[in-house]
Protein backbone atom coordinates (compact mmCIF):
# COMPACT_ATOMS: atom_id res chain seq x y z
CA UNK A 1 79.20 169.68 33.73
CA UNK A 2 78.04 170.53 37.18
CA UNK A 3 76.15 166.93 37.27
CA UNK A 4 79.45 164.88 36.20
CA UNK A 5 81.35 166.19 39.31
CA UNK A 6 78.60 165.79 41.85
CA UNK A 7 79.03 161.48 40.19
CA UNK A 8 82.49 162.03 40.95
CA UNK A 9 82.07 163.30 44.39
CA UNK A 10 80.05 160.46 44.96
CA UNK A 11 82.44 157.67 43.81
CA UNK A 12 84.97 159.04 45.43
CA UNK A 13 83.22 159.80 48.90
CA UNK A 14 82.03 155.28 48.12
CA UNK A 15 85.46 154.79 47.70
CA UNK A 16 86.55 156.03 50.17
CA UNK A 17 84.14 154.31 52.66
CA UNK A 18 85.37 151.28 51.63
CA UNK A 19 88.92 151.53 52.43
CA UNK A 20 87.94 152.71 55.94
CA UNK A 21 85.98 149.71 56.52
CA UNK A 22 88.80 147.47 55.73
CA UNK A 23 86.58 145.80 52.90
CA UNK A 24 87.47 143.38 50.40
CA UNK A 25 87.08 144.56 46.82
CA UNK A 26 83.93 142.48 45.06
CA UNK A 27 82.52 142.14 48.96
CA UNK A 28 78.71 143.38 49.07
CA UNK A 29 78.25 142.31 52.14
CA UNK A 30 81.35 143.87 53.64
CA UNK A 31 80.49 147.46 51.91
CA UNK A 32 76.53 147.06 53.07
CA UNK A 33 77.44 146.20 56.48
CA UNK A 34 81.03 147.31 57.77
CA UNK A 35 80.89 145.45 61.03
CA UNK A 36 81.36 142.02 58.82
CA UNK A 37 84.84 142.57 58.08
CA UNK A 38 86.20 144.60 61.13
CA UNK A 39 90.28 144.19 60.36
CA UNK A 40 90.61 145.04 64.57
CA UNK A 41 87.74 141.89 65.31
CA UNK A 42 89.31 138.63 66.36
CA UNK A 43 86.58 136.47 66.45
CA UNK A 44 87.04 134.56 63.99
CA UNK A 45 90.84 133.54 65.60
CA UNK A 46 88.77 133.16 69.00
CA UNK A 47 86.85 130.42 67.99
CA UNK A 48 89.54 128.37 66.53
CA UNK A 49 91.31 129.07 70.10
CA UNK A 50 88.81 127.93 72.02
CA UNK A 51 88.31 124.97 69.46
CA UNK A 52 91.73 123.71 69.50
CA UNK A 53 91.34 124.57 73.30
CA UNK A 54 88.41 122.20 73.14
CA UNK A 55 90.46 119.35 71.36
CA UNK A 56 93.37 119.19 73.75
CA UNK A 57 91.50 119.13 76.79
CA UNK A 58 89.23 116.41 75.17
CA UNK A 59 89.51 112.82 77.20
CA UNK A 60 90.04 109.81 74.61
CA UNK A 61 87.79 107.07 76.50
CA UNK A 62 89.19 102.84 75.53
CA UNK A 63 87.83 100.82 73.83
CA UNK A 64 84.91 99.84 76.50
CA UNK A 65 83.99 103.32 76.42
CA UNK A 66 85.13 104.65 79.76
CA UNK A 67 87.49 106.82 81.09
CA UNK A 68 90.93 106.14 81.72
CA UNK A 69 91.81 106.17 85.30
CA UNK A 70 95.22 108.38 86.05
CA UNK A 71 97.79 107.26 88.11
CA UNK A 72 98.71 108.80 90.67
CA UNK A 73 101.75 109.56 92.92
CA UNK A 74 100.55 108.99 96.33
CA UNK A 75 100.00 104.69 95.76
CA UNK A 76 103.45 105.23 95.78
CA UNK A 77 103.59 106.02 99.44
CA UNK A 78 100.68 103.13 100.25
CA UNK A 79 102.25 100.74 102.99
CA UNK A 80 101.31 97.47 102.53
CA UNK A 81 98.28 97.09 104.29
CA UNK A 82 97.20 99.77 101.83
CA UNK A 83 96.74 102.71 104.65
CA UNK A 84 99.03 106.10 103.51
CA UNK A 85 102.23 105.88 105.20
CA UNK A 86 105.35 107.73 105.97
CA UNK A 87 107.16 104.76 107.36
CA UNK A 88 107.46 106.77 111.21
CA UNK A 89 109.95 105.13 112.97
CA UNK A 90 111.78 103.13 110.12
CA UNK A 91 112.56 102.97 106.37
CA UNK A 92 110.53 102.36 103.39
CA UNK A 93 112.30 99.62 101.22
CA UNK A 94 111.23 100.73 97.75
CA UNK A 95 111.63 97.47 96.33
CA UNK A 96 109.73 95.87 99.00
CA UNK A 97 107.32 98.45 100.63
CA UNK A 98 108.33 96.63 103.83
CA UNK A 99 108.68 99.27 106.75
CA UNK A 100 112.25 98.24 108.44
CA UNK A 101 112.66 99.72 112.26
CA UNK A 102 115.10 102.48 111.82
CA UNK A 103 117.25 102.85 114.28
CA UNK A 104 117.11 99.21 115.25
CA UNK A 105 116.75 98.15 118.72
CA UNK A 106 120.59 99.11 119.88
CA UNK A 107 121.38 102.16 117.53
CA UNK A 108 124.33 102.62 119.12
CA UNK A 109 126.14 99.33 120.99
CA UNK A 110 124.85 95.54 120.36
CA UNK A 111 121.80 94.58 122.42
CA UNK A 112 121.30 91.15 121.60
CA UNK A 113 118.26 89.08 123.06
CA UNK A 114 117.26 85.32 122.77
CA UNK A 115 114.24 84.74 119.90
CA UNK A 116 111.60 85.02 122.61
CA UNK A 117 112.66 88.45 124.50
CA UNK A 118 113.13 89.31 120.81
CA UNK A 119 109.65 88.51 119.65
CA UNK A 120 108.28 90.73 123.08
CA UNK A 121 110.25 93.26 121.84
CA UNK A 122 108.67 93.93 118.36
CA UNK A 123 105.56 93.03 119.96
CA UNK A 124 105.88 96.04 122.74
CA UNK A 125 105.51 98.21 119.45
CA UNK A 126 102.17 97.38 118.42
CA UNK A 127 101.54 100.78 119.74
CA UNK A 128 103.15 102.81 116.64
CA UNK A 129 102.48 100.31 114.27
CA UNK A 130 102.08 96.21 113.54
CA UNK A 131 106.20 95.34 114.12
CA UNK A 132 107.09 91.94 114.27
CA UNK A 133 109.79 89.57 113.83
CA UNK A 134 110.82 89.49 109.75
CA UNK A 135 110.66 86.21 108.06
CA UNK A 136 113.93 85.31 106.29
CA UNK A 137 112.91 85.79 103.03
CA UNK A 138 112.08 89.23 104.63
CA UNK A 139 115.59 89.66 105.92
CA UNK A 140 117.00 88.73 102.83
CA UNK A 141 115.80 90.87 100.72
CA UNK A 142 118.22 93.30 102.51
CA UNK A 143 121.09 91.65 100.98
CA UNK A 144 122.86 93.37 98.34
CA UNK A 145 126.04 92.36 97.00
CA UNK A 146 126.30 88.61 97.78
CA UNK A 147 124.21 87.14 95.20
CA UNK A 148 124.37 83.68 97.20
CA UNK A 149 121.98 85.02 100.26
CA UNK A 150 120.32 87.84 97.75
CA UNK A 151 116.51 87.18 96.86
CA UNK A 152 116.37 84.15 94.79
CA UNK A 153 120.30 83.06 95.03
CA UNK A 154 121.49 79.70 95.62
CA UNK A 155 120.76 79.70 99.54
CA UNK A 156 118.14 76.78 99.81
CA UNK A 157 117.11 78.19 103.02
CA UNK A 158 113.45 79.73 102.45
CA UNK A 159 110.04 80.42 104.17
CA UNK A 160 109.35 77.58 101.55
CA UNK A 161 112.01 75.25 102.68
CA UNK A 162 113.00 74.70 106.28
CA UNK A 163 114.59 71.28 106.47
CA UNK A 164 118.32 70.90 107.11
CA UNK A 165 118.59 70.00 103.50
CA UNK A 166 117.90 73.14 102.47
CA UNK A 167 121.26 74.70 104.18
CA UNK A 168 123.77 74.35 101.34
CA UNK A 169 127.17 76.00 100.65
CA UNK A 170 125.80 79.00 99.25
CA UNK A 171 124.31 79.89 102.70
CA UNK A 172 127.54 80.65 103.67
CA UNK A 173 127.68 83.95 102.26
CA UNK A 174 130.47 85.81 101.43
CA UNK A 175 133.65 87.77 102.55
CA UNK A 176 132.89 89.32 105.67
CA UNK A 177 132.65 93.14 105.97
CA UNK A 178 133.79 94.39 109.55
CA UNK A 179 131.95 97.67 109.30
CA UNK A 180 129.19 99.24 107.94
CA UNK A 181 127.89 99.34 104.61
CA UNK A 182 127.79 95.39 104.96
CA UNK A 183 125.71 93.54 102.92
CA UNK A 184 122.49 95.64 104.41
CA UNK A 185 121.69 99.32 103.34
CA UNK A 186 123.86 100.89 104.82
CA UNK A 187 120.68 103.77 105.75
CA UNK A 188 119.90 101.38 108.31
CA UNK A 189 121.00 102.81 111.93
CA UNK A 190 122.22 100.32 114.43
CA UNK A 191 124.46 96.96 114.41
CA UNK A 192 125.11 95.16 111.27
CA UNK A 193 125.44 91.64 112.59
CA UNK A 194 123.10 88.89 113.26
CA UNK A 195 119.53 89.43 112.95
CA UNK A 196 116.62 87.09 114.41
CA UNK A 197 114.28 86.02 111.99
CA UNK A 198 110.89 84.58 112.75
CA UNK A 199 111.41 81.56 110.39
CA UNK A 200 112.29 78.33 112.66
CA UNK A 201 113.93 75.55 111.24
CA UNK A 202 112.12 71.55 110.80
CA UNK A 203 114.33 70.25 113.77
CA UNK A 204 112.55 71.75 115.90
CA UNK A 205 115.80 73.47 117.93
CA UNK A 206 117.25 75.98 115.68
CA UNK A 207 115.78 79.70 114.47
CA UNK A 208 117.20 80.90 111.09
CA UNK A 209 119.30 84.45 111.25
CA UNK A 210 120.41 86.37 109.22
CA UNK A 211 124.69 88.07 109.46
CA UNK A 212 124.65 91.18 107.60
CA UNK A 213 128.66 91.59 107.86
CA UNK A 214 128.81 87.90 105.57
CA UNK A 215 125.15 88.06 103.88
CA UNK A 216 124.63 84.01 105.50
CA UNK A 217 121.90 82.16 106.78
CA UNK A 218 122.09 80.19 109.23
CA UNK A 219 120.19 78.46 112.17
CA UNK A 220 121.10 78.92 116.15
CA UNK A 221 118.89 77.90 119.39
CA UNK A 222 116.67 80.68 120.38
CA UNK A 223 117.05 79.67 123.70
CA UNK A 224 121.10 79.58 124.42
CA UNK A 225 121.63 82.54 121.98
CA UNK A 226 121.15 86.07 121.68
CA UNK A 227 120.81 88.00 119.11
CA UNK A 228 120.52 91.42 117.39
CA UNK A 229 116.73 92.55 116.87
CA UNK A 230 115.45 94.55 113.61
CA UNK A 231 111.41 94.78 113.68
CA UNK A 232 109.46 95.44 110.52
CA UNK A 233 106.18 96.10 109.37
């Protein structure tokens, strides 16, 4: 009798070892070695952390086998000569990435200048940057809202096409606006009028200009006529 309860004792005091460990019923291992079947380790849910971890920081090459390059945010500040820019002393066109002289040369009252004292001008700036005198296509990019004059409207009068031929109806403009916003952004300090452009016409006498308060192109003498200057870069 005395040797069946010492069995029991012994069963029970196995038994009871087991539940402590946290061990699986059937599991030799477990029972033989506690430590395999911890219920407080997390190691196995560690691993497949640091795998999936593994997986989404994992970069998918192309097809050729290389990496990816990323874009990034500062091209979108790269002026056009490809230098980092800020656009000091004038506004960034987005659509462009032409630098426009901001305030223009009169912020306040008209300054107008014939096309040579105009061309001196923007070229007395070299000092903060390469201004010059905009081309027409240039200057009429600025037009918004008179789809004659607008980039690509009906106005024959291009870098590409200089001739007297190429000043139709649609160069006219439209309505005029006697104050500002005209047909340029209005974030542009200064007179909306006529603006010089560095585009001379095939006769050999005239200088295409651009009237922001009509959105028209049209050609004067740079010599008998003065103008309003807006440099860009």
């Amino acid at each position: 009798m005395k040797k069946f309860w010492m069995v029991m004792l012994a069963i029970v005091a196995c038994l009871s070892a087991g539940l402590q460990t946290g061990c699986p019923d059937g599991d030799d291992d477990c029972a033989s070695d506690p430590s395999l079947c911890d219920p407080d380790s997390d190691t196995d849910s560690d691993a497949g952390a640091d795998a999936d971890a593994d997986a989404d920081n994992d970069v998918v090459e192309d097809d050729a086998g290389t990496t990816p390059e990323t874009d990034n945010d500062a091209d979108v500040d790269a002026d056009i000569d490809g230098s980092t820019t800020t656009c000091d002393g004038g506004w960034l066109d987005p659509a462009t990435a032409l630098c426009w002289q901001n305030p223009s040369l009169a912020s306040g009252p008209r300054n107008p200048l014939s096309w040579d004292e105009a061309v001196a001008y923007c070229n007395s700036l070299h000092e903060s940057g390469s201004w010059r005198l905009p081309t027409i296509n240039e200057l009429r990019s600025l037009v918004h809202g008179c789809p004659e004059t607008e980039t690509g409207g009906a106005c024959g009068m291009t870098n590409a096409c200089l001739s007297l031929d190429c000043m139709n109806i649609a160069c006219s403009g439209c309505p005029e606006l006697y104050t500002p916003p005209t047909y340029c952004p209005a974030v542009l300090d200064g007179p909306h009028f006529a603006y010089w452009s560095s585009s001379h016409m095939d006769d050999g006498i005239n200088t295409l200009y651009l009237d922001c308060s009509r959105g028209s192109v049209w050609g004067r003498s740079g010599v008998y006529n003065e103008l309003d200057v807006r440099c860009v870069r």
